[in-house]
Protein backbone atom coordinates (compact mmCIF):
# COMPACT_ATOMS: atom_id res chain seq x y z
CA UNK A 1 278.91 -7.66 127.88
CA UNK A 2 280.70 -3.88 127.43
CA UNK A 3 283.91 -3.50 128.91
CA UNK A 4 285.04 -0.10 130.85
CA UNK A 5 285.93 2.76 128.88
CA UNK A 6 289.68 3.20 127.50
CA UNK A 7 291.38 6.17 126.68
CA UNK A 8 292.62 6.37 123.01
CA UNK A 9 294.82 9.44 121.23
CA UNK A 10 293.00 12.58 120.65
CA UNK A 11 291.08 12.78 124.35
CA UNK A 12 288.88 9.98 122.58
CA UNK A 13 286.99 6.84 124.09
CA UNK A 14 286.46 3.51 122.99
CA UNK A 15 283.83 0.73 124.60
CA UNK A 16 284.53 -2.79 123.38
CA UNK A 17 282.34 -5.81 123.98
CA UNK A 18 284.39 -8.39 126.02
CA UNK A 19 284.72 -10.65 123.50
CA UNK A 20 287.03 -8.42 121.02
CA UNK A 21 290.64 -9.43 121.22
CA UNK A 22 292.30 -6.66 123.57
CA UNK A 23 295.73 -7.27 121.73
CA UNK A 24 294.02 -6.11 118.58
CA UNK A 25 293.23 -2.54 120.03
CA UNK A 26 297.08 -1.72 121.04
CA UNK A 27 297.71 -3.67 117.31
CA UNK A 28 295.77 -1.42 115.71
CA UNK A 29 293.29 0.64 116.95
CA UNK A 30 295.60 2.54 119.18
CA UNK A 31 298.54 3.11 116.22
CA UNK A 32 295.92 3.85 113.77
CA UNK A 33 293.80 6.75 116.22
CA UNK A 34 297.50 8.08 117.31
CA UNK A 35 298.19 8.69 113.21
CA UNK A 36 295.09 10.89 112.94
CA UNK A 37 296.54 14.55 112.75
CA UNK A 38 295.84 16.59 115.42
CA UNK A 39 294.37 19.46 113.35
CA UNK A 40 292.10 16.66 111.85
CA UNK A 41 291.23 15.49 115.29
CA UNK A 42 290.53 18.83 116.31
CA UNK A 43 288.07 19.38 113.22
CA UNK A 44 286.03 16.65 113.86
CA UNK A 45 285.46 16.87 117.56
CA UNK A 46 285.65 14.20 120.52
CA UNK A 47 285.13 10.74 119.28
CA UNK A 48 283.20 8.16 121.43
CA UNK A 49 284.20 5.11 119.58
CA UNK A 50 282.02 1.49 120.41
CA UNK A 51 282.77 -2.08 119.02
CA UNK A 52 279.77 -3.85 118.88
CA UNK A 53 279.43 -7.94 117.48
CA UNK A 54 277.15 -6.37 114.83
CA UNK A 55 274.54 -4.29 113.88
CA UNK A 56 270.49 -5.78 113.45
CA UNK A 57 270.89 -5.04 109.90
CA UNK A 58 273.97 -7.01 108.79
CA UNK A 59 274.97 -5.04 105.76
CA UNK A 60 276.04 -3.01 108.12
CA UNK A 61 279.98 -2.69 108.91
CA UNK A 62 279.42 0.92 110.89
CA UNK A 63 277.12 3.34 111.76
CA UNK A 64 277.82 7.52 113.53
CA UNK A 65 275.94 9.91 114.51
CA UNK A 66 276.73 13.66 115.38
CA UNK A 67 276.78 14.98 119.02
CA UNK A 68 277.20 18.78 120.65
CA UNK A 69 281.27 17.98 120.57
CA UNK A 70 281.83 15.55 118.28
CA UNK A 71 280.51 12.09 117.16
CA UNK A 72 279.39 8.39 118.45
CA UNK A 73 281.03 5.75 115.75
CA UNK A 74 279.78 2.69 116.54
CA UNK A 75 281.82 -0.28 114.36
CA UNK A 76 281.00 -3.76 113.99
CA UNK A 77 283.60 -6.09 114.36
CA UNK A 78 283.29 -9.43 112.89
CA UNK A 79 286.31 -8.28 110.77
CA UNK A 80 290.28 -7.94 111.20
CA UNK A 81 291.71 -5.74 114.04
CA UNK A 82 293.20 -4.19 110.61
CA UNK A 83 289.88 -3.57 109.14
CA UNK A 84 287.90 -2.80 112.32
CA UNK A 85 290.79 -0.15 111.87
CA UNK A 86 289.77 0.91 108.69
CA UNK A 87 286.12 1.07 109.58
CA UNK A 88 286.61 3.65 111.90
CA UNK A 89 288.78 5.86 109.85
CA UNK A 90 286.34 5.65 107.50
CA UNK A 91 283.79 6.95 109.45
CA UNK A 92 285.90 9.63 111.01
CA UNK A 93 286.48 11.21 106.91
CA UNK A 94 282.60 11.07 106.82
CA UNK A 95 282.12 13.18 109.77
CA UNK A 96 285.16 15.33 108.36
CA UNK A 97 283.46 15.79 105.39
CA UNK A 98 280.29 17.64 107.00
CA UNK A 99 283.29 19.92 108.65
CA UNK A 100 285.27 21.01 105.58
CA UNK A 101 284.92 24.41 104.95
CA UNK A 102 283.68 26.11 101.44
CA UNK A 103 287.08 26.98 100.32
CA UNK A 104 288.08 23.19 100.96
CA UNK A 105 285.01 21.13 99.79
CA UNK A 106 285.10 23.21 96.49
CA UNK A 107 288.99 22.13 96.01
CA UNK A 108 288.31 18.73 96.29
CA UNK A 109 285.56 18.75 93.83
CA UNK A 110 287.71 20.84 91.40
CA UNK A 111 290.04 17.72 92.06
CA UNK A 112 287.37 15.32 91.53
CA UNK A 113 285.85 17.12 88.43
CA UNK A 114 289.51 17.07 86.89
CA UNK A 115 289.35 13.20 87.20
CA UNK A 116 286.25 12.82 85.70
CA UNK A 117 287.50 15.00 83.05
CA UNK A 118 290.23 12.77 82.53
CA UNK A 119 288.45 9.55 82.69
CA UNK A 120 290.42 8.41 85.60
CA UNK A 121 288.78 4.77 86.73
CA UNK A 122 288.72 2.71 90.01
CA UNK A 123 288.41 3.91 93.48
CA UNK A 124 290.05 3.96 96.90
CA UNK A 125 287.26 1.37 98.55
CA UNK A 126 284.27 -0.18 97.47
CA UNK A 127 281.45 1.94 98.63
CA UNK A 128 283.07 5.22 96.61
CA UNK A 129 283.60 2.66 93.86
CA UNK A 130 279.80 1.47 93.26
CA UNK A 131 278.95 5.27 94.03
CA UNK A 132 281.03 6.41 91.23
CA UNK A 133 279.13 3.89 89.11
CA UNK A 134 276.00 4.96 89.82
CA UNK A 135 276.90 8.43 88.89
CA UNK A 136 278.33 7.68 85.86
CA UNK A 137 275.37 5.06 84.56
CA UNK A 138 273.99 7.69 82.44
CA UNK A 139 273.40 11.52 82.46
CA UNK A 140 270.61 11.76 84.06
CA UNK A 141 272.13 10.34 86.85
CA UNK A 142 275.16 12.54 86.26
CA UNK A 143 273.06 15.62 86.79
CA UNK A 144 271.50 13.85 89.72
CA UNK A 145 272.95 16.34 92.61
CA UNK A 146 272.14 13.80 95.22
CA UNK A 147 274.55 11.13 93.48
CA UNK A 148 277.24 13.56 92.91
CA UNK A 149 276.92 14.23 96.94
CA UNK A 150 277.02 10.52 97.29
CA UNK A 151 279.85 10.04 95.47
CA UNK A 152 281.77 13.16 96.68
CA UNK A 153 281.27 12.04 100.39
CA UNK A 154 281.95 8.11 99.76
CA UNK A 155 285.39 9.31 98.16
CA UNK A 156 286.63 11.56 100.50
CA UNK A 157 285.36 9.46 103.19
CA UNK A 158 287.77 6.60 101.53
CA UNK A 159 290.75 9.49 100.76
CA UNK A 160 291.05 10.50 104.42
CA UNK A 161 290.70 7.34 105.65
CA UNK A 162 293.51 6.19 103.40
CA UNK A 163 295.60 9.46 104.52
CA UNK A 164 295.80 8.07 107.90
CA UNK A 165 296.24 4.08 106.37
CA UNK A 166 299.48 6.12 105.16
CA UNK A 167 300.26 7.55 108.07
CA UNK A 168 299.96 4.80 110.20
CA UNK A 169 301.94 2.65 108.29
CA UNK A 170 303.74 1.75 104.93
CA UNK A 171 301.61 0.42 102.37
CA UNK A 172 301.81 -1.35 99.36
CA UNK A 173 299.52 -0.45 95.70
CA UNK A 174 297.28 -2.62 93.89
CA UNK A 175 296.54 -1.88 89.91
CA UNK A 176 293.43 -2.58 88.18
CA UNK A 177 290.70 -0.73 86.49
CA UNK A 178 288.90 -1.26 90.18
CA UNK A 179 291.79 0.85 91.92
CA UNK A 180 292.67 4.44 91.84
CA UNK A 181 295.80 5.06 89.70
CA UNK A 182 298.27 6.35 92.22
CA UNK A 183 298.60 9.80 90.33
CA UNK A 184 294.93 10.92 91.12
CA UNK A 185 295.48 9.00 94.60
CA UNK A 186 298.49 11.24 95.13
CA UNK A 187 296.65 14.21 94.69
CA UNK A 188 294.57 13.87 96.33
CA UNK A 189 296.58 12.53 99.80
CA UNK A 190 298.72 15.85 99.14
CA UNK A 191 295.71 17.87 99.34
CA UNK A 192 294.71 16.43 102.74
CA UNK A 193 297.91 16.86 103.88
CA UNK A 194 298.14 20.47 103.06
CA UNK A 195 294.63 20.78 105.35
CA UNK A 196 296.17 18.50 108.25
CA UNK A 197 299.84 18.64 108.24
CA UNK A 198 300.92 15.16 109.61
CA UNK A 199 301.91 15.40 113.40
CA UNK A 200 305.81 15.35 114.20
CA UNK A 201 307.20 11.62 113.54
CA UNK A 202 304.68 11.17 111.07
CA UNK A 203 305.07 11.89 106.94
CA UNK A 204 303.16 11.12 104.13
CA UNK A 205 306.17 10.07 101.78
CA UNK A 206 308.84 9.90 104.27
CA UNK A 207 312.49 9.20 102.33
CA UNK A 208 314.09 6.22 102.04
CA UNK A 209 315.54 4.72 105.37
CA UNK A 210 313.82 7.50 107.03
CA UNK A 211 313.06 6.50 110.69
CA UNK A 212 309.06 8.50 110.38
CA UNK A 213 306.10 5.87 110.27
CA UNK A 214 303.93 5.11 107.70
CA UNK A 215 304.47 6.48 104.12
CA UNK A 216 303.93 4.57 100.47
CA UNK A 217 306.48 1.54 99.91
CA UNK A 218 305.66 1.88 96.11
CA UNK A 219 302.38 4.74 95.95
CA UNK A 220 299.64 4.25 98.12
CA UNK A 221 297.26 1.31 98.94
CA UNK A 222 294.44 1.48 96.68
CA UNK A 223 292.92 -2.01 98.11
CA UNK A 224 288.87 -2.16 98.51
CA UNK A 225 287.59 -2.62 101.56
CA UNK A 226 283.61 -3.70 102.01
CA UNK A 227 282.23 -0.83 103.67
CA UNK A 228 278.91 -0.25 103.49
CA UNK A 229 276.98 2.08 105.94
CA UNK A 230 273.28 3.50 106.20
């Protein structure tokens, strides 16, 4: 059974099955939409967000689609008010990554090729993780355009995603040859910011004792997250 609609930041809507825990959306699904930058916001369009038990297809963790002013996300929550969280952000770089303009896709594959160049390793979440893989397996493969588009959308899906994780609240890094170094991470979180300047109260690196939310307590969170979409 769907509950009424509720008003989140942005002008956008969420529709929760009655069973979700209504503490979890003022834990974390209202702080984490209210971190979104408002120029980001704008860029994507009017979200119409739904939390369903799952999805017929249980691999599933999300699904979106595009509408006239914006898009339908639809996430699954058998998960963590935290993840469910996640989930959604995730989904809202993916739409943001059909909105970037020329000037601003071809910077973040310049950043992405200088990576590559460099050997960097690991990933922000799992999905960009195996699709890095699978580029990488051999050359064919790495001259496979629809892998590199893959891969380009999976990771900037996971960067913006983990823009707003930073925004929303301090986080903590994880090493490994799984995870992102937090150089390339850095980078790349600057580069978003430069495109959607944090709103006021928010930074990205806020200084010590500074009274702004979110911000890195060491670099960034690089944890993986399973999120696996059609």
């Amino acid at each position: 059974m769907m509950e009424s609609i509720m008003r989140l930041a942005h002008g956008w809507e969420l529709t929760m099955y009655s069973g979700f825990p209504r503490r979890w959306v003022g834990e974390f699904l209202h702080p984490a939409v209210r971190a979104v930058p408002t120029p980001l916001a704008e860029r994507v369009g009017r979200c119409r967000v739904t939390l369903v038990p799952g999805f017929d297809d249980p691999t599933w963790n999300s699904q979106w689609t595009r509408i006239e002013a914006g898009v339908e996300i639809s996430v699954a929550t058998d998960e963590l008010g935290h993840d469910v969280a996640l989930e959604l952000l995730t989904c809202v770089g993916q739409a943001l990554w059909e909105r970037l303009s020329r000037a601003e896709e071809s910077s973040y594959w310049t950043l992405l090729d200088a990576e590559m160049r460099s050997k960097v390793g690991g990933e922000i979440d799992e999905q960009a993780l195996e699709a890095k893989h699978r580029l990488l397996a051999d050359r064919a493969r790495a001259r496979d355009v629809r892998c590199l588009e893959e891969y380009g959308r999976a990771s900037f899906a996971a960067t913006a995603a983990e823009f707003v994780h930073c925004l929303w609240h301090d986080t903590t890094i994880r090493t490994g040859e799984e995870y992102l170094p937090a150089a390339p991470l850095r980078q790349r979180l600057e580069l978003l910011a430069r495109w959607f300047p944090p709103d006021p109260g928010y930074a990205l690196f806020p200084a010590r004792g500074s009274a702004s939310y979110g911000g890195w307590r060491v670099a960034a969170s690089c944890s993986l997250h399973r999120q696996i979409r059609p």
